[in-house]
PDB file of N, CA and C in Angstrom:
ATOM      1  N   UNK A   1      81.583 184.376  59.901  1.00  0.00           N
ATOM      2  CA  UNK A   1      82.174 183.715  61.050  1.00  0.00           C
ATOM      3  C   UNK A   1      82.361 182.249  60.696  1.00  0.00           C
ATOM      4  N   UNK A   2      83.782 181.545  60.688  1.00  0.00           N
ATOM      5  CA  UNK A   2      84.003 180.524  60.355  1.00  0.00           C
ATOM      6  C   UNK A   2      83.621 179.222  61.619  1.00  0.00           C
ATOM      7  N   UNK A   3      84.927 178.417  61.610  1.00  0.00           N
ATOM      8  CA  UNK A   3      84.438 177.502  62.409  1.00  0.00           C
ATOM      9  C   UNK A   3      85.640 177.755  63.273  1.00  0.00           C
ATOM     10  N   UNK A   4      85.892 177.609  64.243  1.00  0.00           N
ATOM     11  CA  UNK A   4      87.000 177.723  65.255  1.00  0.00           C
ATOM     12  C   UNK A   4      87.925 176.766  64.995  1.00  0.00           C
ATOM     13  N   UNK A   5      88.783 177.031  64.804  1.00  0.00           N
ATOM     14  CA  UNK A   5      90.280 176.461  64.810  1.00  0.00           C
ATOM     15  C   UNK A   5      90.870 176.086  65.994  1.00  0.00           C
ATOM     16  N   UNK A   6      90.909 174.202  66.004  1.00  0.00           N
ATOM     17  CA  UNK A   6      91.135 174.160  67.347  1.00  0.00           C
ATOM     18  C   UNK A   6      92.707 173.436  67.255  1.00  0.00           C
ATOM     19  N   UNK A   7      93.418 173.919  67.525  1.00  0.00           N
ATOM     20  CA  UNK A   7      94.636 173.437  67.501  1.00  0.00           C
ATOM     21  C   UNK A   7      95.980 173.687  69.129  1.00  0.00           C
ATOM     22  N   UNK A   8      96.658 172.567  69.091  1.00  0.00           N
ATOM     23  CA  UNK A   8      97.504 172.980  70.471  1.00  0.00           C
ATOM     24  C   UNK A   8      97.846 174.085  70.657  1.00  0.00           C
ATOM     25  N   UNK A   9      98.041 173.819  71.489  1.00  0.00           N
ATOM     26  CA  UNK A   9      98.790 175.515  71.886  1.00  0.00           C
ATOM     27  C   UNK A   9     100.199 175.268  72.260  1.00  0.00           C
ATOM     28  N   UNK A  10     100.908 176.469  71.667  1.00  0.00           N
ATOM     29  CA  UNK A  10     102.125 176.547  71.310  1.00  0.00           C
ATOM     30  C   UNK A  10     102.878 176.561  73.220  1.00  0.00           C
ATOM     31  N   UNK A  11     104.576 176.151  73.037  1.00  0.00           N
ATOM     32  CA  UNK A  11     105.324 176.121  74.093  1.00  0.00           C
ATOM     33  C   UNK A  11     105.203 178.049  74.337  1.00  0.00           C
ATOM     34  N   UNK A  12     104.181 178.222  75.362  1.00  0.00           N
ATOM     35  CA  UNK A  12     103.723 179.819  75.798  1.00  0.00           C
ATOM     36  C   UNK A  12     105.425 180.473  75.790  1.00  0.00           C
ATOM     37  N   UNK A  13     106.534 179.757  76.874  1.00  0.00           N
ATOM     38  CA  UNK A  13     107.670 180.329  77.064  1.00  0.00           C
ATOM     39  C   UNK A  13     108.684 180.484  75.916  1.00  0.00           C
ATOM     40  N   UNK A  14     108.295 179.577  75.066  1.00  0.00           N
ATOM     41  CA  UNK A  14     109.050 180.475  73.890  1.00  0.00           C
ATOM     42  C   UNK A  14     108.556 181.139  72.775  1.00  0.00           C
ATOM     43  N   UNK A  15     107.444 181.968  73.251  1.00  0.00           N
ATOM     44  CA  UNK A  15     107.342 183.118  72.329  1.00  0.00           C
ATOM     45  C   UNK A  15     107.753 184.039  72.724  1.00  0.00           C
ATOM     46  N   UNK A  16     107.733 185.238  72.189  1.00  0.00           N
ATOM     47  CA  UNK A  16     108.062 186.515  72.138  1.00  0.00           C
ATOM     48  C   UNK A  16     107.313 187.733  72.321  1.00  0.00           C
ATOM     49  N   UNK A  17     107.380 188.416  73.022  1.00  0.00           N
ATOM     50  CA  UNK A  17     106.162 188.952  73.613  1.00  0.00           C
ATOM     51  C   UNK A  17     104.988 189.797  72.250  1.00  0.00           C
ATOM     52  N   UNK A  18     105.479 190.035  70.724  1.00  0.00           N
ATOM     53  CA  UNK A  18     104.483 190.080  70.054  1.00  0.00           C
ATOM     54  C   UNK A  18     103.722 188.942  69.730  1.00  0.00           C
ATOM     55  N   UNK A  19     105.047 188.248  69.915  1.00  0.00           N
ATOM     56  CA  UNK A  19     103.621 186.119  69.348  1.00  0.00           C
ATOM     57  C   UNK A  19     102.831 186.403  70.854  1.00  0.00           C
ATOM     58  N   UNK A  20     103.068 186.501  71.691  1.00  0.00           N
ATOM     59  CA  UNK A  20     102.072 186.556  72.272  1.00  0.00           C
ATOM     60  C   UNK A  20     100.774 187.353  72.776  1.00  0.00           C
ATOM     61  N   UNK A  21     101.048 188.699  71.990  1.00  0.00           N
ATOM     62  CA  UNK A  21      99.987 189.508  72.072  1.00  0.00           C
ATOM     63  C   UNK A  21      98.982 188.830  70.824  1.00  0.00           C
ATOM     64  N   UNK A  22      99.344 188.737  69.569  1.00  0.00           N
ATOM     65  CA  UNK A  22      99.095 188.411  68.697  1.00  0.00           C
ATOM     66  C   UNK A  22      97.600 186.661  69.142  1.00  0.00           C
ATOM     67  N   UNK A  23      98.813 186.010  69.878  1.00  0.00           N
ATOM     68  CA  UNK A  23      97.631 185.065  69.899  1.00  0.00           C
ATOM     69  C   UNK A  23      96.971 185.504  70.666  1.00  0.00           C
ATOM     70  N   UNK A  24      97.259 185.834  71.912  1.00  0.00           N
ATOM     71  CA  UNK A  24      96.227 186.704  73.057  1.00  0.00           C
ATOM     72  C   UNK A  24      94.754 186.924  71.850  1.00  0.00           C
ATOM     73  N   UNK A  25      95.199 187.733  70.645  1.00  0.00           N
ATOM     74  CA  UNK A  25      94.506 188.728  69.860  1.00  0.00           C
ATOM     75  C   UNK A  25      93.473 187.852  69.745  1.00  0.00           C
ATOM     76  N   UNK A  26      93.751 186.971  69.603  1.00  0.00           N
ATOM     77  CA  UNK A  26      93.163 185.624  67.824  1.00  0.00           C
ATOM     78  C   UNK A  26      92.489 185.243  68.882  1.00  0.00           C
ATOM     79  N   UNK A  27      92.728 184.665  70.478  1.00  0.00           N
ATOM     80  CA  UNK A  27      91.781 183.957  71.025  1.00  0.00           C
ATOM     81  C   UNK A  27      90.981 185.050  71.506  1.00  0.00           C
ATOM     82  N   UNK A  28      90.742 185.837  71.992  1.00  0.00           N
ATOM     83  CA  UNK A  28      89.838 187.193  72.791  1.00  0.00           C
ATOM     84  C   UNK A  28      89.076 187.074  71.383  1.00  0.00           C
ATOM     85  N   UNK A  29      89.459 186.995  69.778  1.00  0.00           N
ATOM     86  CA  UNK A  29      88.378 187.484  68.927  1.00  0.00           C
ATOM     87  C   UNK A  29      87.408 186.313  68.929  1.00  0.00           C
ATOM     88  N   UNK A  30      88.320 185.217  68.776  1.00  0.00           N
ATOM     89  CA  UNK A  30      87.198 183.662  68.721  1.00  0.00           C
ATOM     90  C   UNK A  30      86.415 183.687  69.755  1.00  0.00           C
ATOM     91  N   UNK A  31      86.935 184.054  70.806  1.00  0.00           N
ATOM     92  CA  UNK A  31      85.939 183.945  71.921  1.00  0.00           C
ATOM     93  C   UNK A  31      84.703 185.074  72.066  1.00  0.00           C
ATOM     94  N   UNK A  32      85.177 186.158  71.762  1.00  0.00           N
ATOM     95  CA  UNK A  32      84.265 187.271  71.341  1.00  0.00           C
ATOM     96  C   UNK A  32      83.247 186.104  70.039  1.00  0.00           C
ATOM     97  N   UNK A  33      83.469 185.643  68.908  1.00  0.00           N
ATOM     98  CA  UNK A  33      82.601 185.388  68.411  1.00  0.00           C
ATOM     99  C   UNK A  33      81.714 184.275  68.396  1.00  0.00           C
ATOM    100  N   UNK A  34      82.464 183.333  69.240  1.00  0.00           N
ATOM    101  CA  UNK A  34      81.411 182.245  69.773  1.00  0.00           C
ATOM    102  C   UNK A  34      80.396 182.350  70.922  1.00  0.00           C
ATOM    103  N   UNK A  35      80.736 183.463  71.544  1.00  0.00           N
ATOM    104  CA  UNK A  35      79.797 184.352  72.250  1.00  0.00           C
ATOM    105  C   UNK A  35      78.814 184.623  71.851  1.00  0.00           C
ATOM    106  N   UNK A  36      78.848 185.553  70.789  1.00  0.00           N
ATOM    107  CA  UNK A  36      77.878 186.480  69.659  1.00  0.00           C
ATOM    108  C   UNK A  36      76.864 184.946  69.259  1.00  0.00           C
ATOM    109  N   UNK A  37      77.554 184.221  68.566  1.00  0.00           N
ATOM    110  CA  UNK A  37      76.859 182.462  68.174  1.00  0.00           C
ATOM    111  C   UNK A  37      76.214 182.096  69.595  1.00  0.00           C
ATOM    112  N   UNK A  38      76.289 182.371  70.654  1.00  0.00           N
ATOM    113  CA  UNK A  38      75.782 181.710  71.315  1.00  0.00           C
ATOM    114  C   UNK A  38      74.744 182.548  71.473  1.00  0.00           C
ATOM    115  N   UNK A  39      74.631 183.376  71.504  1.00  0.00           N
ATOM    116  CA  UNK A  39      73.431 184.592  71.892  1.00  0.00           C
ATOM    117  C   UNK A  39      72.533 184.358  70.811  1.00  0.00           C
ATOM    118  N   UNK A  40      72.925 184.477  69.519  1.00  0.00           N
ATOM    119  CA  UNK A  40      72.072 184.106  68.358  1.00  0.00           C
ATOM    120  C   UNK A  40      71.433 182.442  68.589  1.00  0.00           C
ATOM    121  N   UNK A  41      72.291 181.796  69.346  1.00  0.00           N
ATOM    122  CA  UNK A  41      71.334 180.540  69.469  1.00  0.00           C
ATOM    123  C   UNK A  41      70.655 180.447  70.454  1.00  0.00           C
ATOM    124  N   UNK A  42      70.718 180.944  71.458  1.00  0.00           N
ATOM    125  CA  UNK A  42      69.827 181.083  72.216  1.00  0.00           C
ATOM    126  C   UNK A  42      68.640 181.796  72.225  1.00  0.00           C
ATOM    127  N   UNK A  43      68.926 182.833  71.293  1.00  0.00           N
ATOM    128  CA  UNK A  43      67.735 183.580  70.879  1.00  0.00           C
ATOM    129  C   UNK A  43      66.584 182.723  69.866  1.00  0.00           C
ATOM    130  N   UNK A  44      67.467 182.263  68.967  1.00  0.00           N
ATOM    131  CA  UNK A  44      66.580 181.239  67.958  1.00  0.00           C
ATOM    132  C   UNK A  44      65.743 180.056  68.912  1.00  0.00           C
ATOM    133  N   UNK A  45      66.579 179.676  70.011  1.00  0.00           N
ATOM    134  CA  UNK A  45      65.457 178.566  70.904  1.00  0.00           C
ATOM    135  C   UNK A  45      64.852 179.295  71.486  1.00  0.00           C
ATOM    136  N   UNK A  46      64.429 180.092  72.303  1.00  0.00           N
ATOM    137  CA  UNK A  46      63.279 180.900  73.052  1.00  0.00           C
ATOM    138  C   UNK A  46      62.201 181.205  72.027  1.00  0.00           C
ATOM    139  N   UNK A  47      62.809 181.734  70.565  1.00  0.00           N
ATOM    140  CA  UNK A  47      61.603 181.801  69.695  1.00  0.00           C
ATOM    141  C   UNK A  47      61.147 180.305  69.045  1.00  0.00           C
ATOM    142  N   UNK A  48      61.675 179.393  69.167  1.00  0.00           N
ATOM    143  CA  UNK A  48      61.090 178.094  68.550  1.00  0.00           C
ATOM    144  C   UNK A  48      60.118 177.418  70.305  1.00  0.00           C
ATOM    145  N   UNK A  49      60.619 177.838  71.096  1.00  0.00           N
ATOM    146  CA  UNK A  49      59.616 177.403  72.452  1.00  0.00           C
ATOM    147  C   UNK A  49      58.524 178.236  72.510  1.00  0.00           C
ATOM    148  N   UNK A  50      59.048 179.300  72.388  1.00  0.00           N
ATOM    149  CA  UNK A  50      57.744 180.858  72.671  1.00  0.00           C
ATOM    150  C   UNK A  50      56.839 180.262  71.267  1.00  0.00           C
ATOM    151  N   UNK A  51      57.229 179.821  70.392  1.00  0.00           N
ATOM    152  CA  UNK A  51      56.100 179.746  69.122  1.00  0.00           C
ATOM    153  C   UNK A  51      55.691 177.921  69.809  1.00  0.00           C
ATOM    154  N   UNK A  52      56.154 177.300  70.384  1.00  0.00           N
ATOM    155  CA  UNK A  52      55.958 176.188  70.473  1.00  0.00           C
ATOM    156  C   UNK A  52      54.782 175.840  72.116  1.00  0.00           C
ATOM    157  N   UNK A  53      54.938 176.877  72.549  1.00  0.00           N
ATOM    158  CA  UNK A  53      54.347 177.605  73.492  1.00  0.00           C
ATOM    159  C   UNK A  53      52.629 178.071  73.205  1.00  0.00           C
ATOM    160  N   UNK A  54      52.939 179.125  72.284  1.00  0.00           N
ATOM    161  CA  UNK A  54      51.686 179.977  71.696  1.00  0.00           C
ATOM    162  C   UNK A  54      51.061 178.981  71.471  1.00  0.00           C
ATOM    163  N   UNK A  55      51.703 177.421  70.450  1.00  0.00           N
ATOM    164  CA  UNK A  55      50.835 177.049  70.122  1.00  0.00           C
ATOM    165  C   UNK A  55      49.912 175.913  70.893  1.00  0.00           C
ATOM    166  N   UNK A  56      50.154 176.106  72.242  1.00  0.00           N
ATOM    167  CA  UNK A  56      49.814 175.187  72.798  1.00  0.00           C
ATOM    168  C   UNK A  56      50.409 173.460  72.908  1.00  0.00           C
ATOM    169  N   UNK A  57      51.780 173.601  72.179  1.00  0.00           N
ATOM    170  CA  UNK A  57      52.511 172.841  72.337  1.00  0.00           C
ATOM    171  C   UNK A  57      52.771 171.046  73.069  1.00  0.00           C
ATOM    172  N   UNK A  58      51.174 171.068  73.781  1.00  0.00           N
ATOM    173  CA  UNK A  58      51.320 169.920  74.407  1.00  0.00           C
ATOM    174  C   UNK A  58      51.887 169.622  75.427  1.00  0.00           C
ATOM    175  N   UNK A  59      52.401 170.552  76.301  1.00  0.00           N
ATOM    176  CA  UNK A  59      53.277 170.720  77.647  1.00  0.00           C
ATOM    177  C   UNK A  59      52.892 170.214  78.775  1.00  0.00           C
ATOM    178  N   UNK A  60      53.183 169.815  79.378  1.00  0.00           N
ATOM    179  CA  UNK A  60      52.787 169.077  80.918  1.00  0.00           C
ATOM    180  C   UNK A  60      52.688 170.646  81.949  1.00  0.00           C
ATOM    181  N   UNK A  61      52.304 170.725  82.921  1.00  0.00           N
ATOM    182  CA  UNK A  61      52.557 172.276  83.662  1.00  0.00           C
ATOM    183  C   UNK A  61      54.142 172.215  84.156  1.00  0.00           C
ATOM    184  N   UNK A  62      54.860 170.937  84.412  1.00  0.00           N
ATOM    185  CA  UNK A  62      56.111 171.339  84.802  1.00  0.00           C
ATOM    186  C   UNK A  62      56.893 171.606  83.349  1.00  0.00           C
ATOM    187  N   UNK A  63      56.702 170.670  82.206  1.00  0.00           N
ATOM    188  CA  UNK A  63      57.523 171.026  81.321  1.00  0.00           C
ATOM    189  C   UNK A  63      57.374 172.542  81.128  1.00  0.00           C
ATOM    190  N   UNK A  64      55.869 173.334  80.800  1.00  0.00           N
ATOM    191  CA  UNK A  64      55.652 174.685  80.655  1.00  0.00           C
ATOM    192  C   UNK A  64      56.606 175.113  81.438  1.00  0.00           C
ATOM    193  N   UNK A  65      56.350 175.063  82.867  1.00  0.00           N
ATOM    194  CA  UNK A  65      57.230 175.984  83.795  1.00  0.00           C
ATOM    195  C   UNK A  65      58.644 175.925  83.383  1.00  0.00           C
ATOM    196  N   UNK A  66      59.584 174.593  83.378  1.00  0.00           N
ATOM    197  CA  UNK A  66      61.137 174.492  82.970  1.00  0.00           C
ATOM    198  C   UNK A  66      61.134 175.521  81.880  1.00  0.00           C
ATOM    199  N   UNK A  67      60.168 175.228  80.691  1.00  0.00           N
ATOM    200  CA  UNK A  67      60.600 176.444  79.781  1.00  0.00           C
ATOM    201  C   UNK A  67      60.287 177.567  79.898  1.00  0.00           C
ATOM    202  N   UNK A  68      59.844 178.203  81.209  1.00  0.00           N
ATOM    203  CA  UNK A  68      59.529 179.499  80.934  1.00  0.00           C
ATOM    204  C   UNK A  68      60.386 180.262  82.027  1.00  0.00           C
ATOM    205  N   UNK A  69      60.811 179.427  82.574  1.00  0.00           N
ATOM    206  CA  UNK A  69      61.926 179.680  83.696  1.00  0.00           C
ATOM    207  C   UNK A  69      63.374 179.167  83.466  1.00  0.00           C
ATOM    208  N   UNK A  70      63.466 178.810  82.551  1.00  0.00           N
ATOM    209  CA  UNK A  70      65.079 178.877  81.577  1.00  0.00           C
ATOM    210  C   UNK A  70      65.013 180.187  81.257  1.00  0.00           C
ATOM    211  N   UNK A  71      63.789 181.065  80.465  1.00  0.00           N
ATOM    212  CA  UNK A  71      64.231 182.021  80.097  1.00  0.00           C
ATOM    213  C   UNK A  71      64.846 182.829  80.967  1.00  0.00           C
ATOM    214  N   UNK A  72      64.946 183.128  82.505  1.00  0.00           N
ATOM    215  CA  UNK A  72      64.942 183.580  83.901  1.00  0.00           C
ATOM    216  C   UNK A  72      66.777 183.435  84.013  1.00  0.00           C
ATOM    217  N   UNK A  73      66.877 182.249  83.633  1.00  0.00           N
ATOM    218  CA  UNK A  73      68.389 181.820  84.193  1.00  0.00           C
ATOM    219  C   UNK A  73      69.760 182.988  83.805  1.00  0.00           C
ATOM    220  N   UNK A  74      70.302 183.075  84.433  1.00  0.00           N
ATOM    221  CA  UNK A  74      72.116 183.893  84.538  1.00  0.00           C
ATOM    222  C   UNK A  74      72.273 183.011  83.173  1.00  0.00           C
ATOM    223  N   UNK A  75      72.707 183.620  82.105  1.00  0.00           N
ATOM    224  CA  UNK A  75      73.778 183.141  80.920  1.00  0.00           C
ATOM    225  C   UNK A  75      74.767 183.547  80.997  1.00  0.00           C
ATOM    226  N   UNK A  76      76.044 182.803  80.853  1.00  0.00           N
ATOM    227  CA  UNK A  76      77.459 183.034  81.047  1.00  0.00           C
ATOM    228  C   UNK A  76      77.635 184.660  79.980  1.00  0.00           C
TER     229      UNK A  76
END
């Protein structure tokens, strides 16, 4: 998975309805995979808190709570 290609976007009305399935294509996949990246990063921080956690980490009781109730939250 590369890096996203961020470039304008083309005059939509003059493509042709395969240029436009086509990009349709390209953005649904980027977005499909910065998705996937986001899940993998979010997973990697819960395990660097959960180990940061175990270890007694030094937490105040509200900081504890914020991090243990992020894990709780709706992700897009």
């Amino acid at each position: 998975m590369g890096e996203i290609e961020w470039r304008e976007m083309p005059d939509l009305t003059l493509l042709g309805e395969e240029e436009l399935r086509d990009l349709l294509n390209e953005l649904v996949e980027q977005e499909r995979e910065l998705s996937y990246r986001r899940r993998v990063l979010h997973g990697r921080i819960d395990l660097i808190r959960a180990e940061l956690v175990r270890r007694g980490g030094g937490f105040s009781a509200a900081e504890l709570a914020d991090i243990l109730m992020e894990g709780r939250r709706a992700d897009d």
